[in-house]
C-alpha atoms as a PDB file:
ATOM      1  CA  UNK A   1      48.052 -62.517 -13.372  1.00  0.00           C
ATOM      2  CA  UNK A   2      44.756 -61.496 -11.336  1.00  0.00           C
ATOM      3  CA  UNK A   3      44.782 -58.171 -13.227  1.00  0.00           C
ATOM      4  CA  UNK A   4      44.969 -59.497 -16.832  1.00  0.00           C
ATOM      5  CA  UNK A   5      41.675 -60.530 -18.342  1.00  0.00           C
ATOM      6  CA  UNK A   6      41.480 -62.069 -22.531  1.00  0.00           C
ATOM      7  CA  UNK A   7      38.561 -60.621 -23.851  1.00  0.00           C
ATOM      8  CA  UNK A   8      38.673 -62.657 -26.733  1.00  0.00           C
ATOM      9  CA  UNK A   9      40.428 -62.132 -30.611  1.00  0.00           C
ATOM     10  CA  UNK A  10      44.024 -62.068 -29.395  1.00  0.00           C
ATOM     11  CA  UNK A  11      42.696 -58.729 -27.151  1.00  0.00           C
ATOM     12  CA  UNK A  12      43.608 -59.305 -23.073  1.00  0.00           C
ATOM     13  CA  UNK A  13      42.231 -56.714 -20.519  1.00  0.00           C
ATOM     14  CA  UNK A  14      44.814 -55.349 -18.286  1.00  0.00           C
ATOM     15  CA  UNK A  15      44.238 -53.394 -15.046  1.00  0.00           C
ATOM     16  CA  UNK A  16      46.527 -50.578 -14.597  1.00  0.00           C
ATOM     17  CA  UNK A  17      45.787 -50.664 -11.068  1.00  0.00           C
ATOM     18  CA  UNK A  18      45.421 -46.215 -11.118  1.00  0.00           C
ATOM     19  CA  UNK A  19      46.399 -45.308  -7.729  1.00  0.00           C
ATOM     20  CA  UNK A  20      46.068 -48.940  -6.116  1.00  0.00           C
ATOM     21  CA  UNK A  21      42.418 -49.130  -7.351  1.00  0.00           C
ATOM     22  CA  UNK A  22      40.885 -51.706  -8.572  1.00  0.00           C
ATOM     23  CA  UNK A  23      38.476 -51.539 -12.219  1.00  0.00           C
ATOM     24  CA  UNK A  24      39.378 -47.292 -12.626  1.00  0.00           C
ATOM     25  CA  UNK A  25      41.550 -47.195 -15.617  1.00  0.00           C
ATOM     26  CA  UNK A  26      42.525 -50.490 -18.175  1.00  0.00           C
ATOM     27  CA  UNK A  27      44.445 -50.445 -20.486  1.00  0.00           C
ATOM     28  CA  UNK A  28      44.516 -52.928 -23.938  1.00  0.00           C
ATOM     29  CA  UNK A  29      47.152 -55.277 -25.081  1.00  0.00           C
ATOM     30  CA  UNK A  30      46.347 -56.786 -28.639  1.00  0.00           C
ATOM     31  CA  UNK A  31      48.825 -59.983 -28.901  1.00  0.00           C
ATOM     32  CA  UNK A  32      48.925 -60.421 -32.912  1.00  0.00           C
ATOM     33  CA  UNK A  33      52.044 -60.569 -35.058  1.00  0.00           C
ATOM     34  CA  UNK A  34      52.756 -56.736 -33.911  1.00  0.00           C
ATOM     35  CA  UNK A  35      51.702 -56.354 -30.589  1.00  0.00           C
ATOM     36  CA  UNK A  36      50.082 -53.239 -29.495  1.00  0.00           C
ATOM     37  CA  UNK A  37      49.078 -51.734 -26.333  1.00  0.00           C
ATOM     38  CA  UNK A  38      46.511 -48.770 -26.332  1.00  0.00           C
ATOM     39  CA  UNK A  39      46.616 -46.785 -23.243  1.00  0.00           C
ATOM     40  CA  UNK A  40      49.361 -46.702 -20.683  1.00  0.00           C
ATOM     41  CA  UNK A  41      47.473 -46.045 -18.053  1.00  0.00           C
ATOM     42  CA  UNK A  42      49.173 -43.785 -15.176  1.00  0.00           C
ATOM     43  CA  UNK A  43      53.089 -43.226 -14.500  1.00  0.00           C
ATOM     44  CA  UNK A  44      52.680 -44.760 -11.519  1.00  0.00           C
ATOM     45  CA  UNK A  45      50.788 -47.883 -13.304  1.00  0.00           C
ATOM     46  CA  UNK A  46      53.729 -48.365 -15.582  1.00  0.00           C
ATOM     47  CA  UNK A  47      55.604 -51.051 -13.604  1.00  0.00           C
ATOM     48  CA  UNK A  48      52.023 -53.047 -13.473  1.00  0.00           C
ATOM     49  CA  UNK A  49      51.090 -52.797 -17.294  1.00  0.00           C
ATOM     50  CA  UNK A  50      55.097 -53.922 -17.658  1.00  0.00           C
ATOM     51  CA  UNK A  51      54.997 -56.793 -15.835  1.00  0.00           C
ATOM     52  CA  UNK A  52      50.791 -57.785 -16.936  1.00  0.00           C
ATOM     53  CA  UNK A  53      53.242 -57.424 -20.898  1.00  0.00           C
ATOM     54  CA  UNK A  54      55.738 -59.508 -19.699  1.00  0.00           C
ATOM     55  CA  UNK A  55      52.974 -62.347 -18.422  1.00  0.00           C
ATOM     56  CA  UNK A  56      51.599 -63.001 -21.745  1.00  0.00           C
ATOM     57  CA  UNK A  57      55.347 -63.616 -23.095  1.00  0.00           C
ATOM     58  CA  UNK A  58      55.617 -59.719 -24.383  1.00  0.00           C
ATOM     59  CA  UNK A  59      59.055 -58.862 -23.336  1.00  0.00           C
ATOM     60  CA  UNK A  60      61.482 -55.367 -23.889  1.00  0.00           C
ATOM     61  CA  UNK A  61      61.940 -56.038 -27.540  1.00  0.00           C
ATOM     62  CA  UNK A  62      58.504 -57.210 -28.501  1.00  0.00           C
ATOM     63  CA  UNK A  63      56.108 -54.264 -28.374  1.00  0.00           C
ATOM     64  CA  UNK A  64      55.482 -53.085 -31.797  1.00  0.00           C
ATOM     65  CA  UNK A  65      53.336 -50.152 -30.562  1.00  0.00           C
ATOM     66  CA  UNK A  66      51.509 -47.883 -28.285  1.00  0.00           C
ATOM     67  CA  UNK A  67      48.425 -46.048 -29.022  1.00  0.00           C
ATOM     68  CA  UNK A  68      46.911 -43.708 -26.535  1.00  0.00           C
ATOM     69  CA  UNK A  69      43.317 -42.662 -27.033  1.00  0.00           C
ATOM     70  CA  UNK A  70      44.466 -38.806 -25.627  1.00  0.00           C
ATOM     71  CA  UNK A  71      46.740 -37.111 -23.681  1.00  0.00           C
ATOM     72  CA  UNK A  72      45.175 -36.941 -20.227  1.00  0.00           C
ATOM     73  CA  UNK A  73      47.163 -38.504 -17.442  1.00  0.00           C
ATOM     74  CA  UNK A  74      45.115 -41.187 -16.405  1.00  0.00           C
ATOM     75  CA  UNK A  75      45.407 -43.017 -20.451  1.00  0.00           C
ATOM     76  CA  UNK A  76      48.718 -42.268 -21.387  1.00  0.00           C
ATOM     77  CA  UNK A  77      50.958 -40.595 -17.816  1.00  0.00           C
ATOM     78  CA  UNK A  78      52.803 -43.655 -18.583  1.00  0.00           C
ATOM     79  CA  UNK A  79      53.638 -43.865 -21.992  1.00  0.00           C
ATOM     80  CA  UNK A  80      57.761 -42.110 -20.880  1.00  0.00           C
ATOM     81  CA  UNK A  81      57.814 -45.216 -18.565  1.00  0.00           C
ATOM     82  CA  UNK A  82      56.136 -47.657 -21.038  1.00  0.00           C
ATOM     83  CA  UNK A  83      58.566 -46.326 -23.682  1.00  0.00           C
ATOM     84  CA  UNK A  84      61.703 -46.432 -21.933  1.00  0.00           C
ATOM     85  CA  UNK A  85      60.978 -50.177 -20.998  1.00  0.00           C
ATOM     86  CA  UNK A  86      60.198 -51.338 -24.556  1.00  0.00           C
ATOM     87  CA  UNK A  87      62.643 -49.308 -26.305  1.00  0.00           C
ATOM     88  CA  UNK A  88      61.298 -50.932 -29.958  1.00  0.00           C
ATOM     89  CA  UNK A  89      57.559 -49.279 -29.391  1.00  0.00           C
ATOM     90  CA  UNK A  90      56.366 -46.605 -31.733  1.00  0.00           C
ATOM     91  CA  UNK A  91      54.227 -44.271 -29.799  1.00  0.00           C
ATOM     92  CA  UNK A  92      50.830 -43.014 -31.509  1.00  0.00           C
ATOM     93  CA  UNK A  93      48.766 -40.100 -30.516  1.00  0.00           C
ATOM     94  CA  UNK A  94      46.797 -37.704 -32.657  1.00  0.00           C
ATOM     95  CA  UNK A  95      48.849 -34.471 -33.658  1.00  0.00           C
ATOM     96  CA  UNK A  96      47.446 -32.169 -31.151  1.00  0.00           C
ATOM     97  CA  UNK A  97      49.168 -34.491 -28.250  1.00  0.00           C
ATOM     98  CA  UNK A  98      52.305 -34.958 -29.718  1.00  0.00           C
ATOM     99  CA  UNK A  99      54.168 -32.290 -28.609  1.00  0.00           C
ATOM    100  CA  UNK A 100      53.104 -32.999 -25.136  1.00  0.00           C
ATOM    101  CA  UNK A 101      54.086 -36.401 -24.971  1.00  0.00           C
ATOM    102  CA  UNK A 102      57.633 -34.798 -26.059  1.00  0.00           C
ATOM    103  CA  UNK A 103      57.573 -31.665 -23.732  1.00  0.00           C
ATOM    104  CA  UNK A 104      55.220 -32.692 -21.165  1.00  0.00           C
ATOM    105  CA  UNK A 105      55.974 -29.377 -18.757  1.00  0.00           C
ATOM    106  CA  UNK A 106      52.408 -27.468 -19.736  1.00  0.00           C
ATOM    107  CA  UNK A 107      50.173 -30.257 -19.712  1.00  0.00           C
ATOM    108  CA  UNK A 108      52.011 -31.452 -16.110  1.00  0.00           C
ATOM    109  CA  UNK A 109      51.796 -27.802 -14.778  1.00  0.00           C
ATOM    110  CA  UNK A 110      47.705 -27.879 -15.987  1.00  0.00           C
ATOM    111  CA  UNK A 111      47.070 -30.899 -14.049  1.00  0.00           C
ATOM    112  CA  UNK A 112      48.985 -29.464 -11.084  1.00  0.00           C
ATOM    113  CA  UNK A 113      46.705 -26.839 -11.279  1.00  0.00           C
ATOM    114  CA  UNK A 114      43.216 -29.129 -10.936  1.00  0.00           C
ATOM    115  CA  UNK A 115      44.749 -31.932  -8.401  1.00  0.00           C
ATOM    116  CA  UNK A 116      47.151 -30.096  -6.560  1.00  0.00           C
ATOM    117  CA  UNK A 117      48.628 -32.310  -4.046  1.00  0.00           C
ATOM    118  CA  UNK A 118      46.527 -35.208  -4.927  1.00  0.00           C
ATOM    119  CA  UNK A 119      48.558 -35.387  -8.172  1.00  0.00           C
ATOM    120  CA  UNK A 120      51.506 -37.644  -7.332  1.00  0.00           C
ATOM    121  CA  UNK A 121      49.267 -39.789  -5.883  1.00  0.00           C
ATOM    122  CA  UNK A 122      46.848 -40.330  -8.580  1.00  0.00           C
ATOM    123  CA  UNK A 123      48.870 -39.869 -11.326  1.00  0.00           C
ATOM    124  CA  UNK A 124      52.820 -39.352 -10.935  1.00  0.00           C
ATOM    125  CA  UNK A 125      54.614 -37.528 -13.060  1.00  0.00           C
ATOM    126  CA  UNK A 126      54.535 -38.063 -17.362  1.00  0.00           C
ATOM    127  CA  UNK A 127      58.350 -38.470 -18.327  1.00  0.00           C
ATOM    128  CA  UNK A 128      59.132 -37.345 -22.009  1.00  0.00           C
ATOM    129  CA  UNK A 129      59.283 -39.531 -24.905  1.00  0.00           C
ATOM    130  CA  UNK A 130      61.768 -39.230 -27.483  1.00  0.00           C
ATOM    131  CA  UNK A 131      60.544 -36.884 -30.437  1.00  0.00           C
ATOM    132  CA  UNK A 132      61.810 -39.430 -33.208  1.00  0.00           C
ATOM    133  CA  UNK A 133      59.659 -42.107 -31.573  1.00  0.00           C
ATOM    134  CA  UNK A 134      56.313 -40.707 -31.638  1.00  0.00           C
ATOM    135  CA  UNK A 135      54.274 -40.619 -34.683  1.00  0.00           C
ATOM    136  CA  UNK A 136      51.481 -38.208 -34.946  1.00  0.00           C
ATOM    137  CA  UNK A 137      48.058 -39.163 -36.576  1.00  0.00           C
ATOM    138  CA  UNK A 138      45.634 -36.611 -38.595  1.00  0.00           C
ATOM    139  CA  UNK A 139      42.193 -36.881 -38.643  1.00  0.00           C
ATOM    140  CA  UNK A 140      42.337 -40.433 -39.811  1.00  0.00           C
ATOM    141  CA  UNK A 141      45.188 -42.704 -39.483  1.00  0.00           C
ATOM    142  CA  UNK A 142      45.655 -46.412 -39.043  1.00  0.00           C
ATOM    143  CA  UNK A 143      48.441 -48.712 -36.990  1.00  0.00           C
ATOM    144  CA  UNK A 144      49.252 -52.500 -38.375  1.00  0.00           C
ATOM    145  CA  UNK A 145      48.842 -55.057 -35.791  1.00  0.00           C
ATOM    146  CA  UNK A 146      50.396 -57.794 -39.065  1.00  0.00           C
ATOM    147  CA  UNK A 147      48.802 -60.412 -40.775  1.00  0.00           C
ATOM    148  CA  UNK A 148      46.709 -57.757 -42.563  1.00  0.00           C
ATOM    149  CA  UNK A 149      44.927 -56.451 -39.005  1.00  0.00           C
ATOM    150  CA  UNK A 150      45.289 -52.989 -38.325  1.00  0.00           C
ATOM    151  CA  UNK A 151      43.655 -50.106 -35.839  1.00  0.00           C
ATOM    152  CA  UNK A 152      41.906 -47.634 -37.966  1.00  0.00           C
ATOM    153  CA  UNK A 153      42.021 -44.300 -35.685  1.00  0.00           C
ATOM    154  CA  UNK A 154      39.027 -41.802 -36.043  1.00  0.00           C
ATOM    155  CA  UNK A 155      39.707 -38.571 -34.707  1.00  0.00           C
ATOM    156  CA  UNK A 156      37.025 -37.882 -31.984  1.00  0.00           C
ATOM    157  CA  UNK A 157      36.986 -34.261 -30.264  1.00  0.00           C
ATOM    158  CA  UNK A 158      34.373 -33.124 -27.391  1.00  0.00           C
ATOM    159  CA  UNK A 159      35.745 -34.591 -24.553  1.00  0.00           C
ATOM    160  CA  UNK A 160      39.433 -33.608 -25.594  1.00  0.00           C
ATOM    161  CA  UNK A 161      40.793 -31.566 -28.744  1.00  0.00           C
ATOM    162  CA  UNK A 162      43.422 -34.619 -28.832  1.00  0.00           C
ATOM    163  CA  UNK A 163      40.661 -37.731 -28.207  1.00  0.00           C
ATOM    164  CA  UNK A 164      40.623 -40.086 -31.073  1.00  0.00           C
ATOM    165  CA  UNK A 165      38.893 -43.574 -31.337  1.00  0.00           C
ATOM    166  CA  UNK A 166      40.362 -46.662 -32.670  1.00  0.00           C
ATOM    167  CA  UNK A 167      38.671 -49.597 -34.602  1.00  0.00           C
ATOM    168  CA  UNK A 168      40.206 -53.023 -34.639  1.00  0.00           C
ATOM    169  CA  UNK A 169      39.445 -54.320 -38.210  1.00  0.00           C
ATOM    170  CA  UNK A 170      39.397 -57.903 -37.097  1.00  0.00           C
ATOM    171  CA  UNK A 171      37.312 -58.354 -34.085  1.00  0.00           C
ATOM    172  CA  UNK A 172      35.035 -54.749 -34.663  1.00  0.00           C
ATOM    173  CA  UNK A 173      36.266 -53.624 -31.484  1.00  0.00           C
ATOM    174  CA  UNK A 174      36.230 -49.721 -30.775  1.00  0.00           C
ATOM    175  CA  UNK A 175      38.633 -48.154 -28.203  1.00  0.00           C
ATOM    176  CA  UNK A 176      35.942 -45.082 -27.025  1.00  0.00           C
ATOM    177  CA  UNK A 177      38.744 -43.452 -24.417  1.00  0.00           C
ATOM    178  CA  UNK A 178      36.473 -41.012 -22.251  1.00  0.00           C
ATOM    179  CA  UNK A 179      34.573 -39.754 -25.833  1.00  0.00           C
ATOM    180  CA  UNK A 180      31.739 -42.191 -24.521  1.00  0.00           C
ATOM    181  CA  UNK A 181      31.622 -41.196 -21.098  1.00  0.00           C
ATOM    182  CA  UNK A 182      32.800 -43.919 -18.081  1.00  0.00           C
ATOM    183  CA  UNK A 183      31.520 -47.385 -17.450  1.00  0.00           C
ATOM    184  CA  UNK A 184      30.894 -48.910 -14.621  1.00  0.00           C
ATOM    185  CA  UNK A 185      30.884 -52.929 -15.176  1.00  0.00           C
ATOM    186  CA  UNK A 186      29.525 -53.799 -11.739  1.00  0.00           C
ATOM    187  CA  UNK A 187      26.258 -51.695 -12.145  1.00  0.00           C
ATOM    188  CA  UNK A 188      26.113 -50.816 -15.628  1.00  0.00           C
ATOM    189  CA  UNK A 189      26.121 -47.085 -14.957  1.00  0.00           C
ATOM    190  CA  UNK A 190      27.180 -44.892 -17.845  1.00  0.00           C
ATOM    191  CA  UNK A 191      28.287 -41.376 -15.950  1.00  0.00           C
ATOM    192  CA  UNK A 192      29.805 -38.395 -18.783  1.00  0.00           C
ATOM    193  CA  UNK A 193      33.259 -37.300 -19.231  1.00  0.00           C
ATOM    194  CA  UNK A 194      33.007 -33.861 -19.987  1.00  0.00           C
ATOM    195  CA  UNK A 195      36.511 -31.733 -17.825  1.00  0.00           C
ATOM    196  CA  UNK A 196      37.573 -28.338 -19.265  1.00  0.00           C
ATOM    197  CA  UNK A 197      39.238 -27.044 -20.521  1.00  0.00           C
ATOM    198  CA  UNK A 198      37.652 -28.682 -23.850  1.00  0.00           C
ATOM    199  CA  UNK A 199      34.216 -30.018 -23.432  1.00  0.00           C
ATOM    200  CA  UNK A 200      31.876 -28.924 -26.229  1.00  0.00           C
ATOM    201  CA  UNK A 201      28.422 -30.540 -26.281  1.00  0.00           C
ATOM    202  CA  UNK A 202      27.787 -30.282 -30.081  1.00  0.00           C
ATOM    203  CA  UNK A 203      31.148 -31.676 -30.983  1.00  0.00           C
ATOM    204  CA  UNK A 204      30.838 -34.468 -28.348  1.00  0.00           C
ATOM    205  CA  UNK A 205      27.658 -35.781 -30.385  1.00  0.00           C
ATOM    206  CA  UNK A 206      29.203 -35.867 -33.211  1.00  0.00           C
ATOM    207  CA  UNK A 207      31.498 -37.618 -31.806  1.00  0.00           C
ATOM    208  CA  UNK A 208      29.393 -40.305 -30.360  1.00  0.00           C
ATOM    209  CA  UNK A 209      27.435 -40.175 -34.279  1.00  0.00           C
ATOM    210  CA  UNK A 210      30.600 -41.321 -35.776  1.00  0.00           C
ATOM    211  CA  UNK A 211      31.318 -44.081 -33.218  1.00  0.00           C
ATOM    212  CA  UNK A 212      27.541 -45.386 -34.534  1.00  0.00           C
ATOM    213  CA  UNK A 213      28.344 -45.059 -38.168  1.00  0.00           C
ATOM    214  CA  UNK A 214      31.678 -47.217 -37.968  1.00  0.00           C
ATOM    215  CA  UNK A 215      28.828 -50.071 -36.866  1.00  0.00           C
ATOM    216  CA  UNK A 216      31.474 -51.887 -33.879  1.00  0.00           C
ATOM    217  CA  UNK A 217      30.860 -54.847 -32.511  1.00  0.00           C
ATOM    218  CA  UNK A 218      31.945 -54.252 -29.396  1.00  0.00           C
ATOM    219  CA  UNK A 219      32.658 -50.832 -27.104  1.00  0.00           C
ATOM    220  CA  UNK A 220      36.149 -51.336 -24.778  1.00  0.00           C
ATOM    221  CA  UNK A 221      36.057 -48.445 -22.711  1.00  0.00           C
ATOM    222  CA  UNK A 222      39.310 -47.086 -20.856  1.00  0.00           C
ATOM    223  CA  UNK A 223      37.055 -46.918 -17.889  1.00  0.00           C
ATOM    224  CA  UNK A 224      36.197 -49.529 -17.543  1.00  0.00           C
ATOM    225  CA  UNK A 225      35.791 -52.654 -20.181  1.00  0.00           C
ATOM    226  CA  UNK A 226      34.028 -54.377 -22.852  1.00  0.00           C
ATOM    227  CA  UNK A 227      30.072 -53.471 -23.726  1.00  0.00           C
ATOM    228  CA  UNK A 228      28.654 -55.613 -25.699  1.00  0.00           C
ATOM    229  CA  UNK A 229      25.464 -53.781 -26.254  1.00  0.00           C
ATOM    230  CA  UNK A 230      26.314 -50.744 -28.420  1.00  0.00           C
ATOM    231  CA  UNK A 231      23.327 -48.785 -30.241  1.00  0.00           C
ATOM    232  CA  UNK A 232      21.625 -48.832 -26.728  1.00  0.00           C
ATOM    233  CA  UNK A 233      25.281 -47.605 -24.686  1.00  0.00           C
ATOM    234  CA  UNK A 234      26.011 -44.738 -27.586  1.00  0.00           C
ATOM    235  CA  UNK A 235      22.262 -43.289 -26.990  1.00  0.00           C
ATOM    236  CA  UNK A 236      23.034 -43.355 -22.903  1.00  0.00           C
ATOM    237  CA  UNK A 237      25.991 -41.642 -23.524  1.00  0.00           C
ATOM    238  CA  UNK A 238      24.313 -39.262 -25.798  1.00  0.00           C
ATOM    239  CA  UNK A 239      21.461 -39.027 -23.498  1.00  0.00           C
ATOM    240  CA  UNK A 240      23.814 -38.431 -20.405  1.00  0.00           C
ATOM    241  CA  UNK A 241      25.582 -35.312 -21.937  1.00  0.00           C
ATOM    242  CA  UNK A 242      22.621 -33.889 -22.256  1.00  0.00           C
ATOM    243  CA  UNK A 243      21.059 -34.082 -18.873  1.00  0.00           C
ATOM    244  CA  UNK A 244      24.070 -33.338 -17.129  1.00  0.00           C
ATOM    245  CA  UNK A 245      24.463 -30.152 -19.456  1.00  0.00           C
ATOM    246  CA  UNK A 246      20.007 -29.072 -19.360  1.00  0.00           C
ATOM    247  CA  UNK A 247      20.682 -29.251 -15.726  1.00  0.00           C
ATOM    248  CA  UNK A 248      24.177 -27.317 -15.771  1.00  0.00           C
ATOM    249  CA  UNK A 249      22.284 -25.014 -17.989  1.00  0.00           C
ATOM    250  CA  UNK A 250      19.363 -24.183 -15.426  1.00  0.00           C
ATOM    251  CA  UNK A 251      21.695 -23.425 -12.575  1.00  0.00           C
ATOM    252  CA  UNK A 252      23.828 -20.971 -14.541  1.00  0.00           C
ATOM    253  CA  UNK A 253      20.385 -19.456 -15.154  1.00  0.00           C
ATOM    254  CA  UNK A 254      19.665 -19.138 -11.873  1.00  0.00           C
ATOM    255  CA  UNK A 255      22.758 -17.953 -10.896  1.00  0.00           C
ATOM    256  CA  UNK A 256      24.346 -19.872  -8.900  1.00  0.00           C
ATOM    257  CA  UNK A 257      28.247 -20.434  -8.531  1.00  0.00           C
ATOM    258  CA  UNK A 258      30.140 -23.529  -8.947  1.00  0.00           C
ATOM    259  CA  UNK A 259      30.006 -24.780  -5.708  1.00  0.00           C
ATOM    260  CA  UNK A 260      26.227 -24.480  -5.902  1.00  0.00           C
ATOM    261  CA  UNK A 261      25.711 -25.428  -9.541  1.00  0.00           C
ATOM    262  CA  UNK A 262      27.376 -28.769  -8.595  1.00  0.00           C
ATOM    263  CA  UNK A 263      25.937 -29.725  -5.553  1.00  0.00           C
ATOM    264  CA  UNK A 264      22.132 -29.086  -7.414  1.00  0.00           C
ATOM    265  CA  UNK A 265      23.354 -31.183 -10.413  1.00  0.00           C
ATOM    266  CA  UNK A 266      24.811 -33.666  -8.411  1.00  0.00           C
ATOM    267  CA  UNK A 267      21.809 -34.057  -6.044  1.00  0.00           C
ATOM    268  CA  UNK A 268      19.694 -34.171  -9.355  1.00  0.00           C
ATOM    269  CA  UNK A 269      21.594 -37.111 -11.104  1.00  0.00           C
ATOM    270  CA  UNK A 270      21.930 -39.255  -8.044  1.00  0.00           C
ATOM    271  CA  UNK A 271      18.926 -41.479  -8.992  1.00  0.00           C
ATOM    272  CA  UNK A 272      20.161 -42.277 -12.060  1.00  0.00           C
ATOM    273  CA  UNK A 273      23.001 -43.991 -10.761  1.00  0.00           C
ATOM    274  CA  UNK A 274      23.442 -47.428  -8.775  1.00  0.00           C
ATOM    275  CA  UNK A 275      26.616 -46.681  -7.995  1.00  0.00           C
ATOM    276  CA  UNK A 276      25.964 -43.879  -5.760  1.00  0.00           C
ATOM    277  CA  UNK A 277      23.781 -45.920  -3.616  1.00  0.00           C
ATOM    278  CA  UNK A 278      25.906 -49.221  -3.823  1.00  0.00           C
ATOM    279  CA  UNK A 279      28.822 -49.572  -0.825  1.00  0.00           C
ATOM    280  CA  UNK A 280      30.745 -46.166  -0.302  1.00  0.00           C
ATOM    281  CA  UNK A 281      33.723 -47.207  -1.836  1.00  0.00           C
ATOM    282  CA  UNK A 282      32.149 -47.723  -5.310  1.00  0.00           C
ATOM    283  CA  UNK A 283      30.813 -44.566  -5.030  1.00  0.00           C
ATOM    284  CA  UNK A 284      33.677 -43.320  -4.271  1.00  0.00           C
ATOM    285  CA  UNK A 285      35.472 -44.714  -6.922  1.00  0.00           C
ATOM    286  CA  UNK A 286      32.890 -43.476  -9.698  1.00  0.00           C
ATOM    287  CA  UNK A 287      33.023 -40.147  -8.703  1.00  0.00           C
ATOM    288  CA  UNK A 288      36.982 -39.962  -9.034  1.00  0.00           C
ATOM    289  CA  UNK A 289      36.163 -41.410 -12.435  1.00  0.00           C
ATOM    290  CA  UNK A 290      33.799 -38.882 -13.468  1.00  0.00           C
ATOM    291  CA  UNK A 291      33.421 -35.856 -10.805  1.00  0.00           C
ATOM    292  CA  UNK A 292      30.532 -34.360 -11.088  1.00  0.00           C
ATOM    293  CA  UNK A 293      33.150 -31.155 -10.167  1.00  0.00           C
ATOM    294  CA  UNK A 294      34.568 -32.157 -13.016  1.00  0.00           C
ATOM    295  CA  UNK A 295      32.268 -32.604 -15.633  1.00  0.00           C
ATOM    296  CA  UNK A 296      30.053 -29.523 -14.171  1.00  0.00           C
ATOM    297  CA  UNK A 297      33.198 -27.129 -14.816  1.00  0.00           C
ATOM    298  CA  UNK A 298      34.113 -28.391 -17.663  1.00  0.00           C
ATOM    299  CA  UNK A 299      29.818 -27.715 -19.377  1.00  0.00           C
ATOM    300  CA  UNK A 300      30.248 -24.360 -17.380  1.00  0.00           C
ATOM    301  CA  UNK A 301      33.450 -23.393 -19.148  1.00  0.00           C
ATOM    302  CA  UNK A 302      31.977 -24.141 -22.531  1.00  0.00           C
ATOM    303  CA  UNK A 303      28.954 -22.610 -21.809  1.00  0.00           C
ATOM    304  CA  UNK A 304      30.892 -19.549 -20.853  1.00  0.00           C
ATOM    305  CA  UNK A 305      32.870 -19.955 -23.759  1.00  0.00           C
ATOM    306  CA  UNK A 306      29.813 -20.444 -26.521  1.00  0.00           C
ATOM    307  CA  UNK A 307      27.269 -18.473 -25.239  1.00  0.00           C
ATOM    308  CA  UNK A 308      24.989 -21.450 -25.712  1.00  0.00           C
END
């Protein structure tokens, strides 16, 4: 399938095709002895990620697991869909996104509240998984792929209280979610993830710190694939939060509102981005990815919040 690329290590790229776009949101199918796919993608991807399982010979009965990075509807709106059409799966999430995945009525009426009507188009609607089915990871947990391979998950707050990252033990491999920001493979531009209601710069860091000290080999990023180069990606991503929140910073200072605040931080990152002066539709497509709306609330909010 055109939407299904092998990475290498048993580890094929799959394009969840969010909202009929091309390259926003992928999603990871690791074909060992257990087979495991981390992130869903949307609800409305679910049919695509099926049938991208059922072309590399994955069929109802044969997904072990599925591991979602967090809770937001673009990584796991699909897991009610994915679940009910491989009724063997385990689903994994860290313990603060378990419940949701159950009783997904508060976290649907939240996102309501940010997309309005452009919610069933973007995202669908998240169906609820079976309580018995989900298992809920701590701070630490690990899922066995077989034949001694396993995801080690490292719980990874800043972007989202229920983010964690996940560390293939064979290949070095290190699902970042959003906790490293978004990729863009076609210009190499690293933009931040940072949406309320849970952004926290400090935490975020430490975040990224950890991802350093597990020494990967290799960065697969939700949105949107592998990075090979990962000292130098961490420290943009590091570097990025910090702009975007110095900047954030100055026009709270100066008083201005949302609106304005966004519109000077938005006009002040511009440069640092090829995307935003490639064809309209990339830029179009990295903004939905990583709204500078978005990520200006979300540094406002915790600003707000800390007092920093």
């Amino acid at each position: 399938m055109d939407n299904v690329t092998p990475l290498g290590g048993d580890v094929y790229e799959i394009d969840t095709r969010m909202a009929g776009y091309s390259g926003i949101t992928a999603g990871y199918l690791i074909l060992g002895d257990r087979p495991c796919l981390v992130e869903t993608g949307t609800s409305t991807s679910a049919p695509v990620v099926r049938d991208a399982l059922a072309s590399l010979g994955v069929g109802p009965d044969d997904l072990a697991t599925v591991v979602v990075t967090h809770i937001h509807l673009d990584h796991a709106g699909g897991v009610g869909d994915i679940a009910g059409y491989f009724p063997s799966a385990e689903i994994v999430v860290h313990e603060k996104g378990a419940r949701h995945l159950a009783d997904p009525t508060r976290l649907m009426a939240s996102a309501k509240m940010v997309w309005g009507d452009r919610l069933d188009t973007l995202f669908g609607t998240l169906s609820p998984t079976d309580a018995s089915r989900i298992r809920a990871l701590g701070d630490v947990g690990t899922v066995d792929l077989g034949n001694g391979r396993s995801l080690a998950s490292h719980y990874s707050p800043g972007h989202a209280k229920h983010h964690v990252g996940l560390l293939d033990s064979l290949t070095g491999d290190l699902y970042v979610g959003d906790a490293a920001g978004v990729y863009l493979p076609e210009t190499g531009d690293l933009r931040p993830a940072s949406p309320p209601p849970d952004f926290d710069l400090e935490v975020a860091l430490r975040s990224l710190g950890l991802f350093e000290a597990l020494g990967p080999q290799r960065l697969l990023f939700s949105h949107y694939g592998p990075v090979d180069d990962v000292p130098a990606t961490l420290e943009r991503s590091a570097e990025e939060l910090r702009v975007w929140v110095d900047l954030t910073r100055q026009a709270r200072s100066d008083g201005l509102d949302l609106d304005h605040a966004v519109a000077m931080v938005r006009d002040r990152t511009r440069e640092r981005y090829t995307a935003l002066q490639a064809d309209p539709a990339t830029a179009e497509r990295f903004e939905l990815l990583s709204g500078a709306e978005s990520n200006v609330g979300g540094i406002m909010h915790w600003l707000d919040r800390s007092g920093a």
